[in-house]
Protein backbone atom coordinates (compact mmCIF):
# COMPACT_ATOMS: atom_id res chain seq x y z
CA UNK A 1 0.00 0.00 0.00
CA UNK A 2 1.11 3.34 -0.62
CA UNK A 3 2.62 5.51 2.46
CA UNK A 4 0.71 8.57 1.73
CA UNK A 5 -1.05 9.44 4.33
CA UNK A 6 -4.74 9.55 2.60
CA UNK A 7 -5.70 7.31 -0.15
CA UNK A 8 -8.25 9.15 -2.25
CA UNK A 9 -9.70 7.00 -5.42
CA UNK A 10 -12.82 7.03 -7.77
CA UNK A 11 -14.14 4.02 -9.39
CA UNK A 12 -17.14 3.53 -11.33
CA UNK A 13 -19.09 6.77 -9.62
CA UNK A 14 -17.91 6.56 -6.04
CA UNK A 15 -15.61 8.32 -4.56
CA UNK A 16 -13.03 6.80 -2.04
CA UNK A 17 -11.27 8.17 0.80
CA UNK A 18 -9.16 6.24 3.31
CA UNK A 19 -7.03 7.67 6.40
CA UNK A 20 -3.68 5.53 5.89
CA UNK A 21 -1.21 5.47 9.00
CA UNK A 22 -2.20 2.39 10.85
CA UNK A 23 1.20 2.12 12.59
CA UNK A 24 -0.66 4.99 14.59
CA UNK A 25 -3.98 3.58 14.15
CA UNK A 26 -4.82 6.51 11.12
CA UNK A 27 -4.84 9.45 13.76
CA UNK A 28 -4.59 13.20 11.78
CA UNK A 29 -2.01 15.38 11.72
CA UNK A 30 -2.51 18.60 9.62
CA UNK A 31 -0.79 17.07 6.59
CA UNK A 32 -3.37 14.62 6.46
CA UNK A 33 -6.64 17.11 7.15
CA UNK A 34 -5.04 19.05 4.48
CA UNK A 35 -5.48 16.25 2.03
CA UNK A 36 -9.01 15.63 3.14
CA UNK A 37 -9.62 18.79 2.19
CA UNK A 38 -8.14 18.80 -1.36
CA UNK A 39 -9.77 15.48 -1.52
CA UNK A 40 -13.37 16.69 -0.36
CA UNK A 41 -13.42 20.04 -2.80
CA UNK A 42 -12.13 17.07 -5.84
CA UNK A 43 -15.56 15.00 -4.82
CA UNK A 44 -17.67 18.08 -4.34
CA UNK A 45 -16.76 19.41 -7.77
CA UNK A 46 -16.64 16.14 -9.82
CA UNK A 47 -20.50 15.73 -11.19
CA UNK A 48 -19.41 12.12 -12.25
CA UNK A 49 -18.66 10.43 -8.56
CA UNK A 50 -21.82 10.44 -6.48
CA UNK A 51 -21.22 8.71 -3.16
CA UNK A 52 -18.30 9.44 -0.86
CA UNK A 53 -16.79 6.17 0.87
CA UNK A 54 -14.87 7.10 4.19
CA UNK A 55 -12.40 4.34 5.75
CA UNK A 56 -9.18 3.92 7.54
CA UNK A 57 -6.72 1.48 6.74
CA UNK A 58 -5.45 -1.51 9.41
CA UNK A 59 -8.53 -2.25 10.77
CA UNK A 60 -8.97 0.79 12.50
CA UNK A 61 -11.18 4.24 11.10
CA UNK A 62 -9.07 6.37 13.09
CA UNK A 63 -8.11 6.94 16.32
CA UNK A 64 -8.76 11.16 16.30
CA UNK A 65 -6.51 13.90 16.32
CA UNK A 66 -2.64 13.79 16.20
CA UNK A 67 -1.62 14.42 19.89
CA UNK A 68 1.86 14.82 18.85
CA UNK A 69 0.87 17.20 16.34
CA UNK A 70 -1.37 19.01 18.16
CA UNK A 71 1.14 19.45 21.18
CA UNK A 72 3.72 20.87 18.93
CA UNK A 73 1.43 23.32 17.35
CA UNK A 74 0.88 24.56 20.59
CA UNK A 75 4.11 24.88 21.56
CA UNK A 76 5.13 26.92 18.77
CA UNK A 77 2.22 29.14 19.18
CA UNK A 78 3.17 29.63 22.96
CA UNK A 79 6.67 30.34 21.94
CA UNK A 80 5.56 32.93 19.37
CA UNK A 81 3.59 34.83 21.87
CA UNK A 82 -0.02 33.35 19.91
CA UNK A 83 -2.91 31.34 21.00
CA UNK A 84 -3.15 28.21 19.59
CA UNK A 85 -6.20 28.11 17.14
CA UNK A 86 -7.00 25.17 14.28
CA UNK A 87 -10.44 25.93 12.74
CA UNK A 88 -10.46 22.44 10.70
CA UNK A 89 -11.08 23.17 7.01
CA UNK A 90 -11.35 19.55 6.04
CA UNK A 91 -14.34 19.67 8.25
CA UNK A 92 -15.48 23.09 7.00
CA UNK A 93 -15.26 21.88 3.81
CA UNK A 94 -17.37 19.02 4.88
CA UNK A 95 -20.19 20.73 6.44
CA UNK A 96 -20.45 22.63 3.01
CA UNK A 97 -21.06 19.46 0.74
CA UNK A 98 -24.13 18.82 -0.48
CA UNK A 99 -23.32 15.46 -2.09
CA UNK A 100 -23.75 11.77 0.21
CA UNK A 101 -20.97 10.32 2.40
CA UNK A 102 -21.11 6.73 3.78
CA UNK A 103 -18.65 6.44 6.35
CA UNK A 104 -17.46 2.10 6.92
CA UNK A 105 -16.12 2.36 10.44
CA UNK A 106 -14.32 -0.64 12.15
CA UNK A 107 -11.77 -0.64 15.08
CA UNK A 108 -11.45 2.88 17.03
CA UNK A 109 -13.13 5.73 16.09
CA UNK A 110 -12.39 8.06 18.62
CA UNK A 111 -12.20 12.26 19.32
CA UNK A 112 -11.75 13.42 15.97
CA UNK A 113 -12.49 9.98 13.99
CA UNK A 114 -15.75 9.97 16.21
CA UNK A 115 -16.54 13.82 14.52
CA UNK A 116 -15.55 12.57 11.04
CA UNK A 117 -17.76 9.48 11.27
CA UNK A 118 -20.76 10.78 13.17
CA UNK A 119 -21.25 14.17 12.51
CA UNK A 120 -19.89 14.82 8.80
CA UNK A 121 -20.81 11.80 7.30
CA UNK A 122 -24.67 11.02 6.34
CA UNK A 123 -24.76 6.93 6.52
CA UNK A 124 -22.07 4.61 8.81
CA UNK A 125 -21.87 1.01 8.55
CA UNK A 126 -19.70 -0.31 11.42
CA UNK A 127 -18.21 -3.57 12.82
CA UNK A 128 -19.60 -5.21 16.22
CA UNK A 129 -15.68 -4.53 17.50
CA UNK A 130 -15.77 -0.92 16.89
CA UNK A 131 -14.69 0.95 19.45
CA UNK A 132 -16.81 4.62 19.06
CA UNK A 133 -16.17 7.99 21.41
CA UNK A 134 -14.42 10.66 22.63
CA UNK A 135 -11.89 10.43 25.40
CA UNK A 136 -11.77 14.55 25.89
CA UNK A 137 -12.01 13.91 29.50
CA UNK A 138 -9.54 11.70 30.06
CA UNK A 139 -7.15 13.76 27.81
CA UNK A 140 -8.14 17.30 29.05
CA UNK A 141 -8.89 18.05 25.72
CA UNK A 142 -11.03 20.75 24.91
CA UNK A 143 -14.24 18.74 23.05
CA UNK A 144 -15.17 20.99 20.33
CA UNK A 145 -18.19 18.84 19.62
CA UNK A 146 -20.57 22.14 20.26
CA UNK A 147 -18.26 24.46 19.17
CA UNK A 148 -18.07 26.15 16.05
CA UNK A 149 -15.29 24.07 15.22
CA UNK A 150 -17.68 21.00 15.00
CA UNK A 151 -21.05 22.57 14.10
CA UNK A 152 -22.98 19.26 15.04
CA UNK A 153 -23.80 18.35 18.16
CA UNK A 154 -24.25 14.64 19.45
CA UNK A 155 -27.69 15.59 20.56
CA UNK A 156 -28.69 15.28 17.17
CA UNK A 157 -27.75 11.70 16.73
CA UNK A 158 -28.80 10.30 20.12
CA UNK A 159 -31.12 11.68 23.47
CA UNK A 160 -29.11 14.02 25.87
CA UNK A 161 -28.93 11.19 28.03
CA UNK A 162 -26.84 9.53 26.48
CA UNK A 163 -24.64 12.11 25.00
CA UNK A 164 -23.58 13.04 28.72
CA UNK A 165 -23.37 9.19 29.33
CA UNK A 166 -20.63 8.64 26.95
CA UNK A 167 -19.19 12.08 27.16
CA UNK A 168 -19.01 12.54 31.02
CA UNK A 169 -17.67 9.12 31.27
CA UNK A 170 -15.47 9.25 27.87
CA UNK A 171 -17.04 6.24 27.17
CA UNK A 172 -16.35 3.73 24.24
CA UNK A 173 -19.41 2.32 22.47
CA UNK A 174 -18.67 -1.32 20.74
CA UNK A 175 -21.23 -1.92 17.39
CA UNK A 176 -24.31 -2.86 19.40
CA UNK A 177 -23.96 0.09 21.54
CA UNK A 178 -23.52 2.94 18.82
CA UNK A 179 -26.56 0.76 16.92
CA UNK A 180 -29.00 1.48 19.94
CA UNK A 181 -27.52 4.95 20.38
CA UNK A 182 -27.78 6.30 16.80
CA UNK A 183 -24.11 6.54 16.07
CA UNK A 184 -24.19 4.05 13.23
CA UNK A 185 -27.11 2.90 10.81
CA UNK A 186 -25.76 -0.72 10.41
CA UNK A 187 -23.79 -3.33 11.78
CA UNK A 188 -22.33 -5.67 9.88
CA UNK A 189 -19.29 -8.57 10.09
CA UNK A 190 -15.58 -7.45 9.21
CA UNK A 191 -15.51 -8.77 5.67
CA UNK A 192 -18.42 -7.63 4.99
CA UNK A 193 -18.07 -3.98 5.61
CA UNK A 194 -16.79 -2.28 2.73
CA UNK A 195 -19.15 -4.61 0.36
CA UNK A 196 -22.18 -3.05 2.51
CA UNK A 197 -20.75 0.73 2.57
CA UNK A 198 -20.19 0.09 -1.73
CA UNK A 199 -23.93 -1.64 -2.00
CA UNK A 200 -25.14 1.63 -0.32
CA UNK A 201 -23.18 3.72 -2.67
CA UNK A 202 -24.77 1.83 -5.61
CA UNK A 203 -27.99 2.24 -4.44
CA UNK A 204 -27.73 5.99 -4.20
CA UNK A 205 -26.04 6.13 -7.39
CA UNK A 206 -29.25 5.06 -8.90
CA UNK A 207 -31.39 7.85 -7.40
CA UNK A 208 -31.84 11.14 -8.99
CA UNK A 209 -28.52 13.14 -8.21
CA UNK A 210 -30.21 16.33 -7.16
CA UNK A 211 -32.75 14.83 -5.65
CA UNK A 212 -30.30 13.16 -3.30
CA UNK A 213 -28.35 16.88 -2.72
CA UNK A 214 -31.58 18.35 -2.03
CA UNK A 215 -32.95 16.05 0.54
CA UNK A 216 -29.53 16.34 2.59
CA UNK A 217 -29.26 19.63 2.50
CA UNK A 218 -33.14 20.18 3.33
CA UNK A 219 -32.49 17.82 6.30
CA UNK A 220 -29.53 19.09 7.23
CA UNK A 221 -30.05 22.57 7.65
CA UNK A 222 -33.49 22.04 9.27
CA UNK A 223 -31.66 21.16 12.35
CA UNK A 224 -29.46 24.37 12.25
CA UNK A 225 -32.74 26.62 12.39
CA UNK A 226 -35.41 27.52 14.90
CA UNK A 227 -39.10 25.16 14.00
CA UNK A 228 -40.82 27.99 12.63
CA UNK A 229 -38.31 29.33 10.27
CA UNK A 230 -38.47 25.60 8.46
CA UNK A 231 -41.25 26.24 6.18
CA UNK A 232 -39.18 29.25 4.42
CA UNK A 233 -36.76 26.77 4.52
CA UNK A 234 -38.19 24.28 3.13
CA UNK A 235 -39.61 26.81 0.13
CA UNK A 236 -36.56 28.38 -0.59
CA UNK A 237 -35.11 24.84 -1.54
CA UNK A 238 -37.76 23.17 -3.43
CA UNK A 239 -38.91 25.65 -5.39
CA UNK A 240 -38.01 25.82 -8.20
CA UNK A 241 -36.12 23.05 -7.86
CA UNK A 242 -35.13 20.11 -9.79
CA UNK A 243 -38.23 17.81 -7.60
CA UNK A 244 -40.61 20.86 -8.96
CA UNK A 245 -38.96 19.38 -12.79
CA UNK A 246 -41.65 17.64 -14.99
CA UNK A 247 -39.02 16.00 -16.76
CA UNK A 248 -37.87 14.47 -13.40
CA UNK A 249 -41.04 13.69 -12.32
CA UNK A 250 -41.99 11.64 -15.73
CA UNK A 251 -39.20 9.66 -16.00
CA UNK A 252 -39.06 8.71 -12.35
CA UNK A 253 -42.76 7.39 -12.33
CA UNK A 254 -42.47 6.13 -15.82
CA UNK A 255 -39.20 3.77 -14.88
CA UNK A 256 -41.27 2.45 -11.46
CA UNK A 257 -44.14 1.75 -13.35
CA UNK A 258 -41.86 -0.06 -16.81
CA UNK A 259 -39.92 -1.93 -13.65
CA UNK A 260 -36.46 -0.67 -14.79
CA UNK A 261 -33.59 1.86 -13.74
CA UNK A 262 -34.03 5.54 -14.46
CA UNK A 263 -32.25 7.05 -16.85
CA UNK A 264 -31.16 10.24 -14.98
C-alpha cells in the first residue's frame, strides 16, 4: 500500500477516501486534514462520482486527532507569543457538501475519527468490535463537539442522556452500543463492511442526483434553524427546484411503473 497518508480514489461513480497510517492507528495530523480537504473540494466538484466512501486502513477508522501534532502546534504558538487556534477546514469543507458520504467504520473511532464518522458523514456502517467515542475527559482536551469548530452536536444523533453518558464518562461504544444509540445505521461482520458501505453507494447512485443533494441539504439545515423558520426553509429549496422538474417527475414514475432503472 502506498505511504501517503490519505488514499483518495474514484471508481465507477464513487468516490473513495481512506485515512492511511495504521502504525498509529490513522490518527490526523494537519498534513493529512489538508489532504481531506483537497480530496473533499475534488468530490464536491466532480459531477461524475456520487457517493463518498470514508475508511481507515489496518482495521482501524481512526483513532482522532494527532496528539503529537497538536502538542507541537501549541508549543510553537506559545513560543511565538499566539494562541493556539485550528479551525479544521477539512471539516469546513465538509459541512459545506451537499453530495452523500457513507462512512465504513471498524476498530477505534475516537475524538476526531468519532466527529468525522458521526457528525460529517450522512450513513455509517460499522463492525460489532468498533470501538466509538471521545476520550476529551480523560485527555483534558477541549471537546469541540458544540463548538463552532464542530457545528454538530451529538444531541442530534442520540437523546441528551446519552450524549452526557458517553461524554461525562469518555465512554467507548462497541457496534451494538452505537446501533442502539444512533451513532451508526448498520452493523455488519468485518468482511463484509466495505461490500455493505459500496452496495449503499450503488444504491444511491441510482437515485436522482439532485434529488439526493436536495434532501440532505433540506435535512440538514433544518436542524441548524429555529421550528418555525423551516417552512421558508423548506420553500426556498424546493422551489423551483429540480423535484418541482416535470421532466424528473416523468421519468421517475415512468421507470417504477416499466420496472427498470431511471435514466437520470
Amino acid at each position: 500500500m502506498t505511504d501517503e497518508k490519505l488514499i483518495y480514489e474514484k471508481r465507477d461513480g464513487i468516490a473513495f477516501m481512506t485515512m492511511n497510517r495504521p502504525r498509529v492507528v490513522n490518527c490526523m495530523d494537519g498534513e493529512m486534514y489538508d489532504l481531506m480537504t483537497d480530496a473533499i473540494e475534488d468530490y464536491a466538484a466532480d459531477d461524475s462520482s456520487l457517493c463518498l466512501i470514508i475508511t481507515g486502513a489496518g482495521e482501524n477508522f481512526s483513532s482522532g486527532g494527532d496528539l503529537k501534532w497538536l502538542r507541537a502546534k501549541r508549543e510553537a504558538a506559545k513560543e511565538a507569543g499566539k494562541a493556539f487556534y485550528y479551525d479544521f477546514p477539512s471539516y469546513k469543507a465538509m459541512d459545506r457538501l451537499e453530495k452523500p458520504v457513507v462512512s465504513a467504520v471498524d476498530g477505534y473511532c475516537l475524538g476526531s475519527g468519532f466527529n468525522l464518522a458521526v457528525y460529517y458523514s450522512d450513513i455509517r456502517v460499522a463492525t460489532e468490535r468498533v470501538q466509538m467515542g471521545s476520550p476529551a475527559v480523560r485527555r483534558g482536551l477541549n471537546n469541540a463537539g458544540n463548538s463552532g469548530l464542530y457545528p454538530t452536536p451529538m444531541t442530534w444523533y442520540t437523546g441528551l442522556g446519552n450524549a452526557l453518558y458517553m461524554r461525562l464518562l469518555g465512554k467507548y461504544a462497541n457496534g451494538s452500543e452505537a446501533l442502539r444509540m444512533g451513532f451508526v445505521n448498520e452493523v455488519v461482520e468485518p468482511d463484509q463492511l466495505m461490500p455493505r458501505a459500496i452496495e449503499l453507494a450503488e444504491i444511491i447512485k441510482k437515485a436522482n442526483p439532485d434529488m439526493v443533494r436536495e434532501e440532505k441539504l433540506l435535512l440538514r439545515r433544518y436542524q441548524e434553524v429555529p421550528g418555525g423558520w423551516y417552512i421558508r426553509l423548506h420553500d426556498m429549496i424546493r422551489r423551483g427546484s429540480v423535484s418541482a422538474k416535470e421532466d424528473v417527475y416523468n421519468e421517475g414514475t415512468k421507470a417504477f411503473l416499466e420496472k427498470r432503472d431511471a435514466a437520470w
